[in-house]
Protein backbone atom coordinates (compact mmCIF):
# COMPACT_ATOMS: atom_id res chain seq x y z
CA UNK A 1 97.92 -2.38 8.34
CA UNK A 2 97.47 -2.49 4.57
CA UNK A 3 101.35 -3.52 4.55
CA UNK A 4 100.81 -6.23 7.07
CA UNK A 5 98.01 -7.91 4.95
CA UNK A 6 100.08 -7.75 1.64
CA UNK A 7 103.22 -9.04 3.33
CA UNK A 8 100.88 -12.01 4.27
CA UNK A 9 99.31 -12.54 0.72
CA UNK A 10 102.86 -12.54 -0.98
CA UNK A 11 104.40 -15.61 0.88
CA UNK A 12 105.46 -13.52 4.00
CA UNK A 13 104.52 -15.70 6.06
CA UNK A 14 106.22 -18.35 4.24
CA UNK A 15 109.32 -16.64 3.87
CA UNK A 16 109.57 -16.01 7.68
CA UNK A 17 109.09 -19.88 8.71
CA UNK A 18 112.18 -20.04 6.45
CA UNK A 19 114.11 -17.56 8.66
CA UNK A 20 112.77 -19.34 11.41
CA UNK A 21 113.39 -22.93 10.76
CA UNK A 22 117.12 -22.30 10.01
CA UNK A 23 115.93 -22.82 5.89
CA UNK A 24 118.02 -19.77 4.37
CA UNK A 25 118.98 -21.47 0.94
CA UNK A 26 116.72 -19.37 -0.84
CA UNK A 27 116.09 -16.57 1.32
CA UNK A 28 119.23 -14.88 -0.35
CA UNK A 29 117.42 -14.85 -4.08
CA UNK A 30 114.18 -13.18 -2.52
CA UNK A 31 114.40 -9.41 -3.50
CA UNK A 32 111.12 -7.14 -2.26
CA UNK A 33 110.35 -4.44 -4.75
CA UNK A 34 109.22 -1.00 -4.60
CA UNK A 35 106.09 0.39 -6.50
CA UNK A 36 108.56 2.66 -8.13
CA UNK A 37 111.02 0.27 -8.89
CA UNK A 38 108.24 -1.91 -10.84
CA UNK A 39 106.57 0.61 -12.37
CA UNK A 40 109.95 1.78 -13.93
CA UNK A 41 110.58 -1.77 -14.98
CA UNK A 42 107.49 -2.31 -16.81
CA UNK A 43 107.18 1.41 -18.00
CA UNK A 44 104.90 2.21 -16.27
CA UNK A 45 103.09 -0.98 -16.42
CA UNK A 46 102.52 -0.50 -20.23
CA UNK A 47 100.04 -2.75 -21.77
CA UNK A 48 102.58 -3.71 -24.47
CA UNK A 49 104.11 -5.58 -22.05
CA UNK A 50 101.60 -7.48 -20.88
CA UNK A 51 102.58 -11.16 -21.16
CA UNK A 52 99.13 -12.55 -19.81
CA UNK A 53 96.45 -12.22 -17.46
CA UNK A 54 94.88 -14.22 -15.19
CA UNK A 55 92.79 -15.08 -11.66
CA UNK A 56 95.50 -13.01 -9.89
CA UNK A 57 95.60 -10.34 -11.77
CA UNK A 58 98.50 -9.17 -14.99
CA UNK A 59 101.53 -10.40 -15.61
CA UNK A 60 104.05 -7.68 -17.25
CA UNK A 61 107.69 -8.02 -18.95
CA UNK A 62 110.00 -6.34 -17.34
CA UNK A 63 113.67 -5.11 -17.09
CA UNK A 64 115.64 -5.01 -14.07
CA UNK A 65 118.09 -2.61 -13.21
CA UNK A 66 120.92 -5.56 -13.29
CA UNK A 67 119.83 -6.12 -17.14
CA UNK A 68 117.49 -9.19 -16.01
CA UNK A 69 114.41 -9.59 -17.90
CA UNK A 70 111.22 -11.09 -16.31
CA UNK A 71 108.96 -12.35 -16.19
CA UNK A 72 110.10 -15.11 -19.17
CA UNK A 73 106.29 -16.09 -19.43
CA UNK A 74 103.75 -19.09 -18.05
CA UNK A 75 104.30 -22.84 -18.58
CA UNK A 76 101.06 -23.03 -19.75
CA UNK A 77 102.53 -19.97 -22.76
CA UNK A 78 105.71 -22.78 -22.80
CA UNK A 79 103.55 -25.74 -23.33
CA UNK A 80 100.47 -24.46 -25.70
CA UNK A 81 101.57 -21.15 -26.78
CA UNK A 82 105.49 -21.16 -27.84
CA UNK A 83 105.66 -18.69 -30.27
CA UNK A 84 109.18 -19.45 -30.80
CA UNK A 85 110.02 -23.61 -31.33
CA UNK A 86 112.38 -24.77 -27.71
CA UNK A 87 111.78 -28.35 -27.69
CA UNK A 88 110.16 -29.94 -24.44
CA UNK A 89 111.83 -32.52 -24.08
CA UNK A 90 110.79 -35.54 -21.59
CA UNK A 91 114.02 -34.38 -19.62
CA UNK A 92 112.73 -31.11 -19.55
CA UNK A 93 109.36 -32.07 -18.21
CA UNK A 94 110.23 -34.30 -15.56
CA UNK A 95 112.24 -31.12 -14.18
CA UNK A 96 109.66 -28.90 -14.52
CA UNK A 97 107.30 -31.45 -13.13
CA UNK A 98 109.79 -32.08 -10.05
CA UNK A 99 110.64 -28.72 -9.38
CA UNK A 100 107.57 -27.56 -9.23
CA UNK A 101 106.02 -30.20 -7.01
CA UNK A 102 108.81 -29.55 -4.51
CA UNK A 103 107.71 -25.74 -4.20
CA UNK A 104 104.00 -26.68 -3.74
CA UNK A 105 105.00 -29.46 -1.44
CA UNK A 106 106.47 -26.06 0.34
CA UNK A 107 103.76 -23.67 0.01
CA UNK A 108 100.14 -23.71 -1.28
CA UNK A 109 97.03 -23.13 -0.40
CA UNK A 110 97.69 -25.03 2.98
CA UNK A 111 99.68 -22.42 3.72
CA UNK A 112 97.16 -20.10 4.09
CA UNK A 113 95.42 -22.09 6.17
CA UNK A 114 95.59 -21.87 10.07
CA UNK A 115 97.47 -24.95 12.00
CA UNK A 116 94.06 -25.47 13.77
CA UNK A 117 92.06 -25.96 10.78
CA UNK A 118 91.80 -28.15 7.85
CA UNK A 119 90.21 -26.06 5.30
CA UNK A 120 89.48 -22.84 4.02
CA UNK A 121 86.31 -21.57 2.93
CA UNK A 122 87.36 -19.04 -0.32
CA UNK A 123 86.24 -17.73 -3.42
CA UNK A 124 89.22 -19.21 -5.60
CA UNK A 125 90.12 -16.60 -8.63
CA UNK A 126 91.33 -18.85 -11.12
CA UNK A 127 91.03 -21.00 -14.82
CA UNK A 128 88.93 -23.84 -14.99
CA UNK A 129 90.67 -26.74 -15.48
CA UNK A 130 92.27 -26.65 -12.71
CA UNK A 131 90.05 -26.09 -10.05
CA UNK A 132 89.42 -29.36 -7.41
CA UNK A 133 85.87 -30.82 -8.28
CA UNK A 134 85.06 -30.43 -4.28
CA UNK A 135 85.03 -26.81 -4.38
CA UNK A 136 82.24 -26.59 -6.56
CA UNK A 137 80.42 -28.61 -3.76
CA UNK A 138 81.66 -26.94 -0.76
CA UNK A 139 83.31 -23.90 -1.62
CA UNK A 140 86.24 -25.09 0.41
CA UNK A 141 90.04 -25.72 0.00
CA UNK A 142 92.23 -28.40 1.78
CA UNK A 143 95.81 -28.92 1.38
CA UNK A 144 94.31 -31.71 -1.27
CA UNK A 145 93.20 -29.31 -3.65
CA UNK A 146 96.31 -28.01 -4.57
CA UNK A 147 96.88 -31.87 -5.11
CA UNK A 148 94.41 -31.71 -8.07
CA UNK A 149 95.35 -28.94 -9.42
CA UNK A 150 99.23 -29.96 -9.58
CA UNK A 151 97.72 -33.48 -10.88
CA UNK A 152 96.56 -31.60 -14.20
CA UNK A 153 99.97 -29.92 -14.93
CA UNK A 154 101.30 -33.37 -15.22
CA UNK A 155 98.78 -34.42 -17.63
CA UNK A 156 99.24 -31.58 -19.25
CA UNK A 157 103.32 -32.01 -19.72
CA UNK A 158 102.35 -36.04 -20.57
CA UNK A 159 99.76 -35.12 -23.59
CA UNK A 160 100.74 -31.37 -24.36
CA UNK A 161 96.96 -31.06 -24.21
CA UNK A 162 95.17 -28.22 -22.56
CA UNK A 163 93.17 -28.20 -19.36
CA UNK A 164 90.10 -27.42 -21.02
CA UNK A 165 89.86 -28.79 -24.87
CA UNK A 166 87.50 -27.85 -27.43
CA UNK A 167 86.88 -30.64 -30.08
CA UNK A 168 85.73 -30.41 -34.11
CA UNK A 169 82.12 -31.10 -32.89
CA UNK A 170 82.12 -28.20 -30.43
CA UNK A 171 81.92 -29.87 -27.45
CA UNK A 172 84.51 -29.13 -24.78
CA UNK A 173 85.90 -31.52 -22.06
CA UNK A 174 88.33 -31.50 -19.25
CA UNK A 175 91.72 -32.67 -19.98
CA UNK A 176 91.22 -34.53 -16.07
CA UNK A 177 88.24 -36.36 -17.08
CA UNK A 178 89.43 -37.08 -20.68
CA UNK A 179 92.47 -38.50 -19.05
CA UNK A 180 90.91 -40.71 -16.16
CA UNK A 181 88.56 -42.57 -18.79
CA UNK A 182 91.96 -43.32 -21.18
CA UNK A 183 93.60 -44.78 -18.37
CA UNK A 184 90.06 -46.70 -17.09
CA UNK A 185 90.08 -48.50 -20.62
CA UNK A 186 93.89 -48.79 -20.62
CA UNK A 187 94.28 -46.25 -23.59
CA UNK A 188 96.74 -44.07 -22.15
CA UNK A 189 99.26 -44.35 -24.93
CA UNK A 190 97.05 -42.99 -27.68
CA UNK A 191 96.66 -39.50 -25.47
CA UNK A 192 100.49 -39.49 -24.58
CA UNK A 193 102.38 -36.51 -26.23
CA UNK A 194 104.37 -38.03 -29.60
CA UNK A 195 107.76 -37.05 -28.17
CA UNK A 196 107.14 -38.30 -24.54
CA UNK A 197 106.68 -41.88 -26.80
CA UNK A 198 109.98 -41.29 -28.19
CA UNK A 199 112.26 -40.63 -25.80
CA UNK A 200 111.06 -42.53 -22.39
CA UNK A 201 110.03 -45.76 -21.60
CA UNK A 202 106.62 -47.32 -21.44
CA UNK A 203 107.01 -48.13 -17.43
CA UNK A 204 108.30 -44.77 -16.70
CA UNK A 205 105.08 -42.99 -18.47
CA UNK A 206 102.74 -45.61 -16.83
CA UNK A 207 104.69 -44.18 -13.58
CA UNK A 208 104.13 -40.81 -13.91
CA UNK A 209 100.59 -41.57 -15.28
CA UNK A 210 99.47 -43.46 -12.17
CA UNK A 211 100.83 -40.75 -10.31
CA UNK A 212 98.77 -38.32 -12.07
CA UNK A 213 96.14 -40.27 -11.76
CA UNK A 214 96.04 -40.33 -7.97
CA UNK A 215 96.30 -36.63 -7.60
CA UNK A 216 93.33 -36.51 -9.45
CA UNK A 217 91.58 -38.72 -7.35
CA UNK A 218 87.57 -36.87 -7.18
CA UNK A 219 87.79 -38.21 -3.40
CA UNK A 220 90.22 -35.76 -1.90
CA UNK A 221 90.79 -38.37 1.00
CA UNK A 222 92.27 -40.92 -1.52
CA UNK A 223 94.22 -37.87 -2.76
CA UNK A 224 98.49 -38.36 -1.82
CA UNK A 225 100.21 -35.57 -0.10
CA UNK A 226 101.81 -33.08 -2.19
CA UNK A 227 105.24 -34.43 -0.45
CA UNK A 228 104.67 -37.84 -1.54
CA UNK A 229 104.00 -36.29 -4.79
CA UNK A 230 107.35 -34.25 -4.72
CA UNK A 231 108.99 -37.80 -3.81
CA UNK A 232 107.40 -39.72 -6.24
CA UNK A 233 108.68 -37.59 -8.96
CA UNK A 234 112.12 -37.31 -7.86
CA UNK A 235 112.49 -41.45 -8.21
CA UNK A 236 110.50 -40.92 -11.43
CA UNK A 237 113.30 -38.26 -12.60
CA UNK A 238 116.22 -40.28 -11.28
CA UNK A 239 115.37 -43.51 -13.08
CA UNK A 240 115.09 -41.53 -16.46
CA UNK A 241 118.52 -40.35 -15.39
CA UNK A 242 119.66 -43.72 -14.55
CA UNK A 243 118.18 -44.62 -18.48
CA UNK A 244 120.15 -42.28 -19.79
CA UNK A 245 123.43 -42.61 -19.04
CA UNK A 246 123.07 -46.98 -19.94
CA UNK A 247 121.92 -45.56 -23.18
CA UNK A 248 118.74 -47.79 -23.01
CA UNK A 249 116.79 -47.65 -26.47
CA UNK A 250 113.72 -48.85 -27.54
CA UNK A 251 112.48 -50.94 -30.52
CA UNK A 252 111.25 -47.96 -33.37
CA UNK A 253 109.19 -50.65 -34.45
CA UNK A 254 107.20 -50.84 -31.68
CA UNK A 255 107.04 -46.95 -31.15
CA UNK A 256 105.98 -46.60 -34.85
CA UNK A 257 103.17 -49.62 -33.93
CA UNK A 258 102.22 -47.50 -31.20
CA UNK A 259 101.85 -44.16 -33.39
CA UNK A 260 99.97 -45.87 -35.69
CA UNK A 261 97.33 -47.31 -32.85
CA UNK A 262 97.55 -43.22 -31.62
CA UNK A 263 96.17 -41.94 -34.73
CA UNK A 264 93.34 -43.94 -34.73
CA UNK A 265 92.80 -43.03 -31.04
CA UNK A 266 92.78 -39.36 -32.04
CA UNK A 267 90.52 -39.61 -35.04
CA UNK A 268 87.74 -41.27 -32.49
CA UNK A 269 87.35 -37.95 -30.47
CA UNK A 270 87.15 -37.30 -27.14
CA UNK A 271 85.99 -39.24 -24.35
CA UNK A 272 83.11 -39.22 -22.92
CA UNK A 273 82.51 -40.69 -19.30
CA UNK A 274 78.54 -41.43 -17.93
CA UNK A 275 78.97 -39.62 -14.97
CA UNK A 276 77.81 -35.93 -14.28
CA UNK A 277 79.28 -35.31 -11.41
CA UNK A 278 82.84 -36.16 -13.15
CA UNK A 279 82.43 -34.11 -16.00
CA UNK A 280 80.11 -31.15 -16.08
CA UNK A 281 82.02 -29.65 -12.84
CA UNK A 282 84.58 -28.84 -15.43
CA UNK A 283 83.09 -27.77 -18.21
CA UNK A 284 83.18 -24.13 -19.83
């Protein structure tokens, strides 16, 4: 039945190895909607309300019958497109970073895929950027890709950069590849965002970079699991924490040497790396 298959799409399946496995911490927030009740919430799904579009289809603003209003927007709108100025803070990041690796440590694509199998042969709707280099070879998705994918959100909330950058000479590059070569020739504090500088340490940005790093591995196989990811973060986020509250602060001098090296770095352009197969897979 049509209802069947959409129940499966929407995390249904998820949500019933929840039930199952005694998990109900979050079952209790989950709230199905009617066709009627969102098309009364978004007015009848007016375009003014559009708040983006993508691979999966619209995304419209909406009021609730409670007074709620969603959707608030994309992280991506949060990171590159804030119309309004809410600082993101490193604190801020390494939540968003560690939430969000917990709930695809809990269900991606490997959900979709069948206990007996280890991929799944797809065409993936989606932005480029983002995609895992193997697909382009194979068509296929493992449990790894999602790894990749998640791998360029954290670069992302390290640099503020977008997945896909356009440069003053019109060439575009991946912000994956631009990354991996900065941290091959040990330049990874001229692409980290200004305010990540300021307000964490170097070891806990070379921590979350080598993390980063790792999930995007081009060798899927060398590739950690998206629960050693979710772990990984959590110690990451805890140690900041731990920074915190000693009230551990670092020499401006050196923060203002490393601006100064930054600028420079920026001036250069981008990066450019002598491999094909590492680049052109992601370019526009």
């Amino acid at each position: 039945m049509l209802k069947d298959i959409f129940f499966k799409q929407n995390g249904g399946l998820l949500l019933q190895q929840q039930m199952s496995s005694g998990d109900n911490s979050n079952i209790e927030k989950t709230k199905l909607f009617t066709s009627n009740e969102l098309e009364k919430a978004t007015d009848h799904f007016n375009e003014n309300r559009i708040l983006g579009q993508g691979g999966q289809g619209t995304v419209h603003k909406g009021m609730l019958t409670d007074g709620n209003i969603v959707a608030n927007g994309t992280l991506y709108d949060y990171i590159h497109d804030r119309k309004e100025y809410v600082p993101l803070t490193w604190e801020i990041r390494l939540r968003i970073a560690t939430e969000i690796g917990a709930k695809v440590a809990d269900f991606g694509t490997s959900r979709t895929i069948v206990d007996d199998q280890t991929h799944l042969t797809t065409k993936v709707h989606g932005t480029f950027g983002y995609l895992d280099p193997e697909y382009f070879q194979s068509s296929q998705l493992t449990e790894k890709s999602d790894v990749y994918s998640f791998g360029v959100v954290l670069v992302e909330l390290l640099t503020g950069q977008k997945p896909i950058t356009a440069f003053s000479d019109g060439e575009t590059c991946s912000l994956a590849t631009y990354f991996l070569s900065a941290m091959e020739e040990n330049r990874l504090f001229e692409i980290v965002d200004h305010r990540v500088m300021i307000e964490s340490g170097k070891d806990q940005v070379k921590r979350f970079a080598e993390l980063a790093s790792g999930c995007l591995n081009l060798d899927g196989r060398k590739r950690p699991k998206m629960k050693q990811v979710a772990i990984e973060l959590e110690l990451i986020r805890t140690s900041d924490e731990a920074a915190t509250t000693d009230e551990v602060e670092y020499n401006s001098v050196e923060h203002a040497a490393i601006w100064e090296t930054m600028s420079t770095g920026i001036e250069s352009g981008p990066v450019t790396t002598s491999s094909a197969s590492d680049f052109h897979p992601l370019l526009l």
